[in-house]
C-alpha atoms as a PDB file:
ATOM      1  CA  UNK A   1     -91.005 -48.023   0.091  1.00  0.00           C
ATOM      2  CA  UNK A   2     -89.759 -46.222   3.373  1.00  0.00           C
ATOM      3  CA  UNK A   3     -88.908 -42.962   1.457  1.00  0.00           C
ATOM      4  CA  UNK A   4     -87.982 -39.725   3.144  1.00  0.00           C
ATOM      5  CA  UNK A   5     -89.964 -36.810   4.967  1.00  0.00           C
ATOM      6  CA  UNK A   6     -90.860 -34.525   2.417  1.00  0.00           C
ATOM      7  CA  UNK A   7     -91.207 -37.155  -0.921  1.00  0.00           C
ATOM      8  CA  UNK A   8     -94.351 -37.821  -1.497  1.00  0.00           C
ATOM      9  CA  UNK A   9     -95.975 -41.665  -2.036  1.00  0.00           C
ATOM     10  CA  UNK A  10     -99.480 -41.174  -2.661  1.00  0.00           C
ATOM     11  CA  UNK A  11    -101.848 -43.970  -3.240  1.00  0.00           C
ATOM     12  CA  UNK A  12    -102.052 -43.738  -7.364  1.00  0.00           C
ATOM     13  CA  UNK A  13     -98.186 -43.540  -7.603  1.00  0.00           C
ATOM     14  CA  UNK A  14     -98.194 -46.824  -5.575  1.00  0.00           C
ATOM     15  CA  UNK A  15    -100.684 -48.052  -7.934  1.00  0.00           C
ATOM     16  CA  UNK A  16     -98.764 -46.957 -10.914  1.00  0.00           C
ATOM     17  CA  UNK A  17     -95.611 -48.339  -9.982  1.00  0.00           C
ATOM     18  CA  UNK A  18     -97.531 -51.781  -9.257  1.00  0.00           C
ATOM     19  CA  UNK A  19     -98.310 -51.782 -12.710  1.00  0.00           C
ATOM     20  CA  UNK A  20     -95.130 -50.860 -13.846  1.00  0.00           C
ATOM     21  CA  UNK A  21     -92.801 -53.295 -11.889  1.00  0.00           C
ATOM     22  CA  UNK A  22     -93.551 -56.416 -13.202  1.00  0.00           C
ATOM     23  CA  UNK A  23     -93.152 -55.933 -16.831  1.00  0.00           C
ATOM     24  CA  UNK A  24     -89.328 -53.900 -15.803  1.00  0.00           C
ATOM     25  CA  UNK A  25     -88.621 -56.663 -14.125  1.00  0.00           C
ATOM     26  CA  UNK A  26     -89.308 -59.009 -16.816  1.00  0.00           C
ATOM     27  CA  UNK A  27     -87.502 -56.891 -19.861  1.00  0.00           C
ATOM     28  CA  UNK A  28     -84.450 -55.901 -17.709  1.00  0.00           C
ATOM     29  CA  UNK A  29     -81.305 -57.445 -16.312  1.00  0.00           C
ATOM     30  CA  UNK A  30     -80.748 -54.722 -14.369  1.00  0.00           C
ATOM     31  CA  UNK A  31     -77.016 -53.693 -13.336  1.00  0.00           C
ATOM     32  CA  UNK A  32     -77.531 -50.625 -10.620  1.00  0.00           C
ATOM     33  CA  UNK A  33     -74.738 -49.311  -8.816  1.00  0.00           C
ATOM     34  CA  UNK A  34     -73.805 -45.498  -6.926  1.00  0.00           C
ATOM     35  CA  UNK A  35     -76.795 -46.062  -4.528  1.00  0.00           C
ATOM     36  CA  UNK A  36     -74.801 -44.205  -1.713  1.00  0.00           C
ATOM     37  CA  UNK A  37     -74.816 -41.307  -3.762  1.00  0.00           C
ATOM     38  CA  UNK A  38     -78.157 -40.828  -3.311  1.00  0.00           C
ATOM     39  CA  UNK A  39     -79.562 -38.323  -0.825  1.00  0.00           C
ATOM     40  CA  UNK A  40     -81.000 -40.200   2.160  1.00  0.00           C
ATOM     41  CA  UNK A  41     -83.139 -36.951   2.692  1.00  0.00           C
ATOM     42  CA  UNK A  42     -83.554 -33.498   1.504  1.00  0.00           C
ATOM     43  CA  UNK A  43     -84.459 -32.542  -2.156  1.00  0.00           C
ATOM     44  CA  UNK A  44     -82.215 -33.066  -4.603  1.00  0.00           C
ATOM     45  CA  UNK A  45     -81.901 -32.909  -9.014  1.00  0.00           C
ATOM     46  CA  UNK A  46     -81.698 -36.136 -10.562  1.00  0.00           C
ATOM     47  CA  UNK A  47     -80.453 -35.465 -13.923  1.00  0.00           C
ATOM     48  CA  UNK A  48     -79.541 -38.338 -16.729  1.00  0.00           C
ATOM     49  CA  UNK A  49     -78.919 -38.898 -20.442  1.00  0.00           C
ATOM     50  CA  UNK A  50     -81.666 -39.501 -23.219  1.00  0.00           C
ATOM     51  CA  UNK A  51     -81.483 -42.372 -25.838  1.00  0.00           C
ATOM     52  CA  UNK A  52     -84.657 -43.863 -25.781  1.00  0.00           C
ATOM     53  CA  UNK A  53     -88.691 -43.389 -24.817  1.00  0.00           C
ATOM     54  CA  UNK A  54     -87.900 -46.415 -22.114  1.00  0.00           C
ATOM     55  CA  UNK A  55     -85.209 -44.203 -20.456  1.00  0.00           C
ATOM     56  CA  UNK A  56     -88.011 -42.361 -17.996  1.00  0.00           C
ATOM     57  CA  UNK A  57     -89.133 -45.793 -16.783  1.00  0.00           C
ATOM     58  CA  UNK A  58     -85.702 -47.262 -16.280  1.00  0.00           C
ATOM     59  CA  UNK A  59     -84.323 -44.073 -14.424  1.00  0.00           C
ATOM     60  CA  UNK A  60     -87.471 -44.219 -12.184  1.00  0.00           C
ATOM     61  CA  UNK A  61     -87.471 -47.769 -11.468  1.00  0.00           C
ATOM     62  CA  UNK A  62     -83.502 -47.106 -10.459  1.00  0.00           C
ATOM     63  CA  UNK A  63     -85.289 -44.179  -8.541  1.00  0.00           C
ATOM     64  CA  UNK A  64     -88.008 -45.753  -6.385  1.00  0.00           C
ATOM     65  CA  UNK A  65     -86.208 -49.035  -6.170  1.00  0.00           C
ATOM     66  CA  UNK A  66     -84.281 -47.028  -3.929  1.00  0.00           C
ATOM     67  CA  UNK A  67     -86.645 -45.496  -1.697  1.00  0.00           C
ATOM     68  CA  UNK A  68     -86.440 -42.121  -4.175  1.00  0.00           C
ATOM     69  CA  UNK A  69     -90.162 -41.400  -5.227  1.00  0.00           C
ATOM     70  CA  UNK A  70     -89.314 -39.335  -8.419  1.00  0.00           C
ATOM     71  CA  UNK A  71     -91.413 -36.617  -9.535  1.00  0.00           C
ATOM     72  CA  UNK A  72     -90.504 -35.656 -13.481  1.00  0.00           C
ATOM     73  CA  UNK A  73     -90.215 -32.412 -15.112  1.00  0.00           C
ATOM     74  CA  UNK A  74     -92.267 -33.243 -18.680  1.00  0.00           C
ATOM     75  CA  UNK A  75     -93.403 -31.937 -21.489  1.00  0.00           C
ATOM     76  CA  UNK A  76     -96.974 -30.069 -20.828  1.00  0.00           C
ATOM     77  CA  UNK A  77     -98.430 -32.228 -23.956  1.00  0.00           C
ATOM     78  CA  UNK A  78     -98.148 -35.401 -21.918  1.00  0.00           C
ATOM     79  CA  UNK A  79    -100.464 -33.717 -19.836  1.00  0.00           C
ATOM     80  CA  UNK A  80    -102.963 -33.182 -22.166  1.00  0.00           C
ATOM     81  CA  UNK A  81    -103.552 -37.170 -23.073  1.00  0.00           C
ATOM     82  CA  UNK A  82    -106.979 -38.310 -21.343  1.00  0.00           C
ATOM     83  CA  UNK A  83    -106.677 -40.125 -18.991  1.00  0.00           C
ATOM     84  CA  UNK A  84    -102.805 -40.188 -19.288  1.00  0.00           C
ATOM     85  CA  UNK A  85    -102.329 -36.570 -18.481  1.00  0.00           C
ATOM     86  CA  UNK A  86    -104.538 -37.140 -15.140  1.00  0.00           C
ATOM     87  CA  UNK A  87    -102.650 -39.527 -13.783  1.00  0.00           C
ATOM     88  CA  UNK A  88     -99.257 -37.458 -14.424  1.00  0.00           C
ATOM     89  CA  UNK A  89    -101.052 -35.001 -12.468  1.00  0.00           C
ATOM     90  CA  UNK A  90    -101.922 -37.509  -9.344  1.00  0.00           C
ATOM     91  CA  UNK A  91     -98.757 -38.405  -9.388  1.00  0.00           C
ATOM     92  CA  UNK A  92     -97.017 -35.114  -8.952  1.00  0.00           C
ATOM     93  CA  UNK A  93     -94.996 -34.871 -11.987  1.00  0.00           C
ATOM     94  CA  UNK A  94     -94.422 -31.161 -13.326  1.00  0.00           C
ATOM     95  CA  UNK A  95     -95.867 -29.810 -16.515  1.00  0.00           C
ATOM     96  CA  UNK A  96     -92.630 -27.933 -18.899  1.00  0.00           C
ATOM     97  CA  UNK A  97     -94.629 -24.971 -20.616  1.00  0.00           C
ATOM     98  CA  UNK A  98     -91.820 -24.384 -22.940  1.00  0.00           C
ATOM     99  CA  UNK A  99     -91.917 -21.218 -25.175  1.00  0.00           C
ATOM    100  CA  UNK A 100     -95.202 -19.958 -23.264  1.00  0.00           C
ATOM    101  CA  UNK A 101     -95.996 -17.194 -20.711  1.00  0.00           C
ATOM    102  CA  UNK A 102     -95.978 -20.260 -18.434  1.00  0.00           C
ATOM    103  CA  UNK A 103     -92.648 -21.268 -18.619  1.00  0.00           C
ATOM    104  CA  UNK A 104     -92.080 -20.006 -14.991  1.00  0.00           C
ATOM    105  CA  UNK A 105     -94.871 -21.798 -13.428  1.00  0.00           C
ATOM    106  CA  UNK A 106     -92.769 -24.847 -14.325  1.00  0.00           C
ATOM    107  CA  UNK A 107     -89.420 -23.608 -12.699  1.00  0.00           C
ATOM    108  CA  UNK A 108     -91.559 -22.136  -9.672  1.00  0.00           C
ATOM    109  CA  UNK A 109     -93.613 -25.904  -9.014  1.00  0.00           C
ATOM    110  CA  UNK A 110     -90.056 -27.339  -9.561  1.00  0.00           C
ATOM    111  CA  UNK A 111     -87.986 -25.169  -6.927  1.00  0.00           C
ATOM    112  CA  UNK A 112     -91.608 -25.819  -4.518  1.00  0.00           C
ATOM    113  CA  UNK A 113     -90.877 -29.482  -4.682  1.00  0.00           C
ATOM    114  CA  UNK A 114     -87.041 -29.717  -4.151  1.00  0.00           C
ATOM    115  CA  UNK A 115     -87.557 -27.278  -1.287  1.00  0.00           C
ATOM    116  CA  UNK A 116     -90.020 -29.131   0.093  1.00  0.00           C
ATOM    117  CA  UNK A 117     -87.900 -32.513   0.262  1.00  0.00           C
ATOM    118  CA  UNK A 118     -88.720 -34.351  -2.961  1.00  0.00           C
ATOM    119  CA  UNK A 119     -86.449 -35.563  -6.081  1.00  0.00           C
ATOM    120  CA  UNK A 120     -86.972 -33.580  -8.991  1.00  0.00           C
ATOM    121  CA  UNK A 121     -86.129 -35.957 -12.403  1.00  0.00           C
ATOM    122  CA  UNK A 122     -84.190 -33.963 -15.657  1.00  0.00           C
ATOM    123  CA  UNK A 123     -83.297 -34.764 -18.739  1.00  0.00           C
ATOM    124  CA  UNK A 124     -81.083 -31.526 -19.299  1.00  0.00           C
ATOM    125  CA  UNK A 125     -81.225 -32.391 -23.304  1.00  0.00           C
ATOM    126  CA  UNK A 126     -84.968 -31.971 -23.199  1.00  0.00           C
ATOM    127  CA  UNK A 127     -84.920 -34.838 -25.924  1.00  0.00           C
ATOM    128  CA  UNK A 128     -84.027 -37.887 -26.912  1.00  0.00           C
ATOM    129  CA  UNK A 129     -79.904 -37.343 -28.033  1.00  0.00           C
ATOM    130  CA  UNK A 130     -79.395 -36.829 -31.680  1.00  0.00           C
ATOM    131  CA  UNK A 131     -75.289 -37.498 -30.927  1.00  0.00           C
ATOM    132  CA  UNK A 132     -74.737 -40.443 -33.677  1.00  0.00           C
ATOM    133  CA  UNK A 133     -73.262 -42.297 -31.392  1.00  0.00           C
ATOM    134  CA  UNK A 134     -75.865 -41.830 -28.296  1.00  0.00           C
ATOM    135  CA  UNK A 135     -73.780 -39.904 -26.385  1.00  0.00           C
ATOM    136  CA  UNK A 136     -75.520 -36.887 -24.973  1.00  0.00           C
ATOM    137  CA  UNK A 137     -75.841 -33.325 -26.280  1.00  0.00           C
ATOM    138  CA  UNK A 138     -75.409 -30.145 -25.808  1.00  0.00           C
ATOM    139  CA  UNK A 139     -78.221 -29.647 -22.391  1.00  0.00           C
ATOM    140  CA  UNK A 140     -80.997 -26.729 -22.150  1.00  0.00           C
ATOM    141  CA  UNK A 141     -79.653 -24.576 -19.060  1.00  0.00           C
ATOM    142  CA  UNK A 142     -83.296 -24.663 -17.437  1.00  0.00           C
ATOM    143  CA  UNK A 143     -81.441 -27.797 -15.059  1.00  0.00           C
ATOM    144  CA  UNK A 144     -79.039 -25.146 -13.901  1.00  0.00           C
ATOM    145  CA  UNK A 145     -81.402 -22.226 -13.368  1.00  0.00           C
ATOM    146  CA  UNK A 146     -83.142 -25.204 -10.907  1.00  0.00           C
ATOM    147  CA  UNK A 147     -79.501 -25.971  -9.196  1.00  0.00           C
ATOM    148  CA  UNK A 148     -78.241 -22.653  -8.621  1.00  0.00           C
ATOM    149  CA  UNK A 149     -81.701 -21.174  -7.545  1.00  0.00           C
ATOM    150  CA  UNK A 150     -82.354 -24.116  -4.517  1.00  0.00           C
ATOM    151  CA  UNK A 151     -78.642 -25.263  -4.189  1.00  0.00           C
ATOM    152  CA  UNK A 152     -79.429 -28.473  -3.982  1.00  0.00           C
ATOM    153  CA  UNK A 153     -77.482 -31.496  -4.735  1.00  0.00           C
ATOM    154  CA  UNK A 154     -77.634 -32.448  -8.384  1.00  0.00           C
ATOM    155  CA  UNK A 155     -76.987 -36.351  -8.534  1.00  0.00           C
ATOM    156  CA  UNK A 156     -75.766 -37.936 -12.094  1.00  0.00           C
ATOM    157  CA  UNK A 157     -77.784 -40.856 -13.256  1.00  0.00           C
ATOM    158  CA  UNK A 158     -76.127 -42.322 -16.023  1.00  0.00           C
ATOM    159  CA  UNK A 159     -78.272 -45.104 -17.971  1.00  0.00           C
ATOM    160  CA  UNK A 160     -77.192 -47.706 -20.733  1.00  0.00           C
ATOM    161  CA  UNK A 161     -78.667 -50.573 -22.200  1.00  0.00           C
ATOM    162  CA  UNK A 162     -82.581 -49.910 -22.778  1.00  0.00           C
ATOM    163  CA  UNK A 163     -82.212 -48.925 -26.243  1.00  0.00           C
ATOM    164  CA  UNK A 164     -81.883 -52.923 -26.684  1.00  0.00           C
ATOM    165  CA  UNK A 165     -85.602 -52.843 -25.705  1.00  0.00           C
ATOM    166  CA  UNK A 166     -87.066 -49.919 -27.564  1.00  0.00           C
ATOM    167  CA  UNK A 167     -84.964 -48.835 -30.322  1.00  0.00           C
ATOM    168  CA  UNK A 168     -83.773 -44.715 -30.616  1.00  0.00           C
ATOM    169  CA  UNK A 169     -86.708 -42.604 -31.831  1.00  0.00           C
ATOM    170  CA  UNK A 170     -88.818 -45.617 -31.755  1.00  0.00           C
ATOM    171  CA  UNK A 171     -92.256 -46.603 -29.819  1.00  0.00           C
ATOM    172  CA  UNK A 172     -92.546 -50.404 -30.056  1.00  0.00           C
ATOM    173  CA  UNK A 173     -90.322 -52.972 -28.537  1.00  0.00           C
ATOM    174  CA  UNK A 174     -87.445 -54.475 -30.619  1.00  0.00           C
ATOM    175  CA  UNK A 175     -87.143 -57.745 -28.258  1.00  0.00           C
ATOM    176  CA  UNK A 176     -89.536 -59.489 -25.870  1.00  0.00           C
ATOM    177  CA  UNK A 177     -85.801 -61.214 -24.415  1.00  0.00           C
ATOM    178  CA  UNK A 178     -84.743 -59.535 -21.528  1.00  0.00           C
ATOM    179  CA  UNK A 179     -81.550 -57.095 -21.958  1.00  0.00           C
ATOM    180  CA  UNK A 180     -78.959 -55.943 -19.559  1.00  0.00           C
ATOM    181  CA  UNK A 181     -79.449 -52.156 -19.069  1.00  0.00           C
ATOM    182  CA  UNK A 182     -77.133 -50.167 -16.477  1.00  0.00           C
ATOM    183  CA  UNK A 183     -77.995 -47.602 -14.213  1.00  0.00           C
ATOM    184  CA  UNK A 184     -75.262 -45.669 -12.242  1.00  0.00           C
ATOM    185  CA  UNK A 185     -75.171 -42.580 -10.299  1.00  0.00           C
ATOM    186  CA  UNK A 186     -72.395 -40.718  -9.192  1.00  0.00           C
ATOM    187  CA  UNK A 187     -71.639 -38.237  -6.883  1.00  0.00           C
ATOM    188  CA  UNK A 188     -73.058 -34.510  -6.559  1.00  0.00           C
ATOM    189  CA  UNK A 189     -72.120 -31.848  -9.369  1.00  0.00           C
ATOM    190  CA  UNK A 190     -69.828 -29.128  -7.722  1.00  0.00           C
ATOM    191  CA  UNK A 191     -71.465 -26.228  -8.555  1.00  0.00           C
ATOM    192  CA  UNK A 192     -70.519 -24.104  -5.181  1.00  0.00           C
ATOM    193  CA  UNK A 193     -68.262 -21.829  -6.566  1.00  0.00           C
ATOM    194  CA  UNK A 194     -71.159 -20.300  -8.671  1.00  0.00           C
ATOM    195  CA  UNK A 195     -73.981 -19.733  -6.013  1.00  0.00           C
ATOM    196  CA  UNK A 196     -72.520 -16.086  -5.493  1.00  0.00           C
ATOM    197  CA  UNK A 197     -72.622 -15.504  -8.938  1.00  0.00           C
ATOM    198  CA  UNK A 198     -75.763 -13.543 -10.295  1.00  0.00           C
ATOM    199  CA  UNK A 199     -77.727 -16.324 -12.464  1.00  0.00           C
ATOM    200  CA  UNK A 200     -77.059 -14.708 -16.005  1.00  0.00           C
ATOM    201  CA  UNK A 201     -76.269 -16.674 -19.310  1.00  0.00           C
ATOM    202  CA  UNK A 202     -72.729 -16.988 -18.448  1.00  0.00           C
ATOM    203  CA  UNK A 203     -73.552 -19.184 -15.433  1.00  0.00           C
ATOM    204  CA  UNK A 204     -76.206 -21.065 -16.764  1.00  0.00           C
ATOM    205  CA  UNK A 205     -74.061 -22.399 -19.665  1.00  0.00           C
ATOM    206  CA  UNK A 206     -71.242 -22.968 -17.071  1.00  0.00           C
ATOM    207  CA  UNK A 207     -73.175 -24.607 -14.801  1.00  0.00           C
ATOM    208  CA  UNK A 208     -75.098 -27.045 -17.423  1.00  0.00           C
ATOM    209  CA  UNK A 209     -71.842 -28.127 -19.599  1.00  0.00           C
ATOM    210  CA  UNK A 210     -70.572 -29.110 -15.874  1.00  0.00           C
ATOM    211  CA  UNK A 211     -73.482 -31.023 -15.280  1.00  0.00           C
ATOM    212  CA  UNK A 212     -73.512 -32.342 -18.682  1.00  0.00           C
ATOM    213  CA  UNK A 213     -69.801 -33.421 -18.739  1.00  0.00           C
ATOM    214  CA  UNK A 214     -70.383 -35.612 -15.446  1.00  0.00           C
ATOM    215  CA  UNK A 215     -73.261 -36.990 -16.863  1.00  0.00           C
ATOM    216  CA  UNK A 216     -71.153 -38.147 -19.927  1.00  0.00           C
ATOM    217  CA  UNK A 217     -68.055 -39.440 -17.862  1.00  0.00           C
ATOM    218  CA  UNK A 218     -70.523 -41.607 -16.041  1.00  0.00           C
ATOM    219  CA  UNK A 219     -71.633 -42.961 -18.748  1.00  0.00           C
ATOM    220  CA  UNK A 220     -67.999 -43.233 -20.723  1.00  0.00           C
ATOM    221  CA  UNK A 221     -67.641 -45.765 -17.196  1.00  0.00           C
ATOM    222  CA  UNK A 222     -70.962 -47.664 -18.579  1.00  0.00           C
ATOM    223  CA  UNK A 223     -69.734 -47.917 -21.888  1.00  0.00           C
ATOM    224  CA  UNK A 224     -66.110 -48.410 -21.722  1.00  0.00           C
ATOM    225  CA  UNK A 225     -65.552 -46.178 -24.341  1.00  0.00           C
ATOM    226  CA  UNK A 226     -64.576 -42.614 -25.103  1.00  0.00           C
ATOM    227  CA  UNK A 227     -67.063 -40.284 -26.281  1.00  0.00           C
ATOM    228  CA  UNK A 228     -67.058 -37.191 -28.385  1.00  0.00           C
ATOM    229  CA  UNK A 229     -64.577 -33.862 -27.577  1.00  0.00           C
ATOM    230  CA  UNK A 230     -67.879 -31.853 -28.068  1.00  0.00           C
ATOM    231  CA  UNK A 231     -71.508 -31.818 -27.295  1.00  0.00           C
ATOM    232  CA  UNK A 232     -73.355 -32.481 -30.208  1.00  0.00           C
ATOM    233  CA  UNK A 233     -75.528 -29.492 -30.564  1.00  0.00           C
ATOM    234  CA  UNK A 234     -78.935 -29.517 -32.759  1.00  0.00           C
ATOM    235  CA  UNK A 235     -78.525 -25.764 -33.289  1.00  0.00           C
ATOM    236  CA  UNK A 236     -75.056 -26.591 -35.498  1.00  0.00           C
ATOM    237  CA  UNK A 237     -74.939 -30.006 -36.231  1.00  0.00           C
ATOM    238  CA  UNK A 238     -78.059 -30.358 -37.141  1.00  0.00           C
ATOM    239  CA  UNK A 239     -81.454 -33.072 -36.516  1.00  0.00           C
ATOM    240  CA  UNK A 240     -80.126 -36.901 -37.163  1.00  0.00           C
ATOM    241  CA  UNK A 241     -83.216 -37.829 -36.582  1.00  0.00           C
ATOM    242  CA  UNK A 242     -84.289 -38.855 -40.376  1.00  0.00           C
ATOM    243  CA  UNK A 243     -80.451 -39.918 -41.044  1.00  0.00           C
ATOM    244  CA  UNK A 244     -80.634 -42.495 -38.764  1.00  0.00           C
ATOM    245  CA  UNK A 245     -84.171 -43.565 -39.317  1.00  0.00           C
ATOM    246  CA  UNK A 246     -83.447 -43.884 -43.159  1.00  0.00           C
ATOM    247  CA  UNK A 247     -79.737 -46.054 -42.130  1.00  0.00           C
ATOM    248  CA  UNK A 248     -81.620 -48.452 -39.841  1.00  0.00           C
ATOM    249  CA  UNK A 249     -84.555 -48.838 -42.826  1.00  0.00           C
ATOM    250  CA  UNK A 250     -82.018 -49.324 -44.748  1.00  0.00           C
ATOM    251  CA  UNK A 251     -79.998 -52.264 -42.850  1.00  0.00           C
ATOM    252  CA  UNK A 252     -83.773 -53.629 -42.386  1.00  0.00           C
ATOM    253  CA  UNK A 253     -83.761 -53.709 -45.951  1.00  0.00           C
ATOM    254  CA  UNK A 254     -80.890 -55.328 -46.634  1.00  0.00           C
ATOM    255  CA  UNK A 255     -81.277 -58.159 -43.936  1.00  0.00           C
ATOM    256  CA  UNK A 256     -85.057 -58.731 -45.756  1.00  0.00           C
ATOM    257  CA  UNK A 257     -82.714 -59.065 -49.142  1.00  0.00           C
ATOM    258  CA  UNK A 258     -80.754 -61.539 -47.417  1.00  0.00           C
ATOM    259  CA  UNK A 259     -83.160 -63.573 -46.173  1.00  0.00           C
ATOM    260  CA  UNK A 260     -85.340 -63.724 -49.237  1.00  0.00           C
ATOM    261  CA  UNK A 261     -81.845 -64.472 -50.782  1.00  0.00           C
ATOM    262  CA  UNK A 262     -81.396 -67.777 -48.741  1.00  0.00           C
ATOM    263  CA  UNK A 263     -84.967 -68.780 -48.980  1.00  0.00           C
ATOM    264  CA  UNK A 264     -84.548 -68.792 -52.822  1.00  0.00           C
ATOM    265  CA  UNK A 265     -81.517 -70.617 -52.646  1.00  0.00           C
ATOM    266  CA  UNK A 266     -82.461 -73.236 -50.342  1.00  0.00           C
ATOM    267  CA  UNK A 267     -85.794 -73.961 -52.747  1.00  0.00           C
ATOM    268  CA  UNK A 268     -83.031 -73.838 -55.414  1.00  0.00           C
ATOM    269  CA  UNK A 269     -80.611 -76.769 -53.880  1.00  0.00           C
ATOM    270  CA  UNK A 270     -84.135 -78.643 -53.126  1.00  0.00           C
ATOM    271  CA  UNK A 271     -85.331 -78.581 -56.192  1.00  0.00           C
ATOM    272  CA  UNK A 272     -81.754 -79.594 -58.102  1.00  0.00           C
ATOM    273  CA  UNK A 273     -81.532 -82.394 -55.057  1.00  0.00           C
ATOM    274  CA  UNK A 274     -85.087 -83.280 -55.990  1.00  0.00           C
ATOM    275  CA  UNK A 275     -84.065 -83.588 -59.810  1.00  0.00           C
ATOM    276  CA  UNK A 276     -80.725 -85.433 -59.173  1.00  0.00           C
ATOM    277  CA  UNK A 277     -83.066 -88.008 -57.038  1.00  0.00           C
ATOM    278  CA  UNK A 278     -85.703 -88.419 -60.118  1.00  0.00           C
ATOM    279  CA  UNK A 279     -83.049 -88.984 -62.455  1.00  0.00           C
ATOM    280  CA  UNK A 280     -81.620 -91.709 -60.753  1.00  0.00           C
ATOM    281  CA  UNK A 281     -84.858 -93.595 -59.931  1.00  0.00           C
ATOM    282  CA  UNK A 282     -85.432 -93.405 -63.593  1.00  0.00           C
ATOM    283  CA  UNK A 283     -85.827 -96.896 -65.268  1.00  0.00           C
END
């Protein structure tokens, strides 16, 4: 990787990413376009939708495939797993204090790094999307704070496909076959016209629907399809979560049925073909 001044490659993300590669490589069929929309140099906000615990790992392979060491914004209890949490730490990801007195710290390490030259990686939904048809939600405005505070670019990264691997809300792999999973990104979120604007709730909540509307037309492009009118929004609509675990048990269910089903029946034909046969061998 020749990335740009200002991103850092150190030694145990190298290592990490050596690890990582291989098994990507295997899994995916990856289809990666809006490369060029990609700052060459300079910090920037990568930002992209949520649908399943493979997503980081896709959006970073799209990432440093392209010369774009990315450095995550992520959940402080990562950072807590021995071991795990060090390594995060190497690496230069950014512990999310959410709810704490250091909450700031996060924002604060975050602006550091994008004014410093590196890529700073988002998921403005803060979660994996409980939209019921994957489509992304409502975001958490702490994206925009970021953008409007540094002004810098805020790239798009829509992703598609690697919920074929690991299923929504799931941790083990549905498929060892490898699946076609899209990456695109598009061009910067115009969010000019709001830099003279004091940073107040109004301007947040502008500013992260806008980012959170490009996200979702980049990914209507993926898809081919139109998605909601509205951001699905936990607050109002509610946690899916256990709806959709209970549907898929359910269809798991009913595919067991099925199967058991034909196994019975096949030992039932056998065993009337095996009868027809002794009854006409009989002397």
């Amino acid at each position: 990787m020749h990335s740009a001044p200002g991103r850092s490659y150190p030694w145990v993300y190298r290592m990490v990413v050596g690890l990582l590669r291989p098994p990507l490589l295997w899994f995916t069929r990856r289809h990666w376009s809006g490369v060029e929309n990609l700052p060459s140099a300079g910090g920037f906000i990568a930002v992209s939708n949520h649908v399943t615990n493979l997503d980081p790992l896709t959006f970073a392979h799209f990432l440093v495939d392209n010369d774009v060491p990315v450095k995550f914004l992520a959940k402080k209890e990562l950072f807590k797993i021995p071991f795990f949490g060090r390594i995060l730490t190497m690496v230069g990801h950014i512990p999310v204090h959410r709810g704490t007195a250091k909450a700031a710290d996060s924002l604060r390490d975050a602006e550091a790094a994008l004014r410093g030259g590196e890529c700073v990686a988002v998921f403005p939904e803060g979660t994996l999307t409980h939209d019921p048809g994957a489509w992304p939600m409502r975001g958490k405005t702490g994206v925009a704070r970021l953008a409007l505070a540094t002004r810098v670019p805020v790239i798009p990264i829509a992703q598609w496909g690697a919920h074929r691997i690991v299923p929504r809300f799931a941790e083990h792999f549905a498929t060892l076959i490898p699946q076609r999973v899209d990456v695109v990104a598009g061009p910067p979120v115009d969010l000019s016209d709001l830099y003279d604007r004091p940073i107040d709730a109004a301007a947040l909540r502008t500013a992260t629907d806008r980012i959170m509307e490009r996200l979702t037309e980049e990914l209507a492009a993926i898809r081919g399809e139109t998605p909601p009118t509205r951001f699905w929004d936990r607050s109002v609509d509610g946690d899916s979560k256990a709806t959709y675990l209970a549907e898929k048990a359910a269809e798991r269910a009913q595919r067991a049925e099925r199967r058991t089903a034909g196994v019975r029946a096949a030992f039932a034909r056998a065993r009337g073909t095996l009868a027809g046969l002794a009854k006409r061998t009989r002397p």
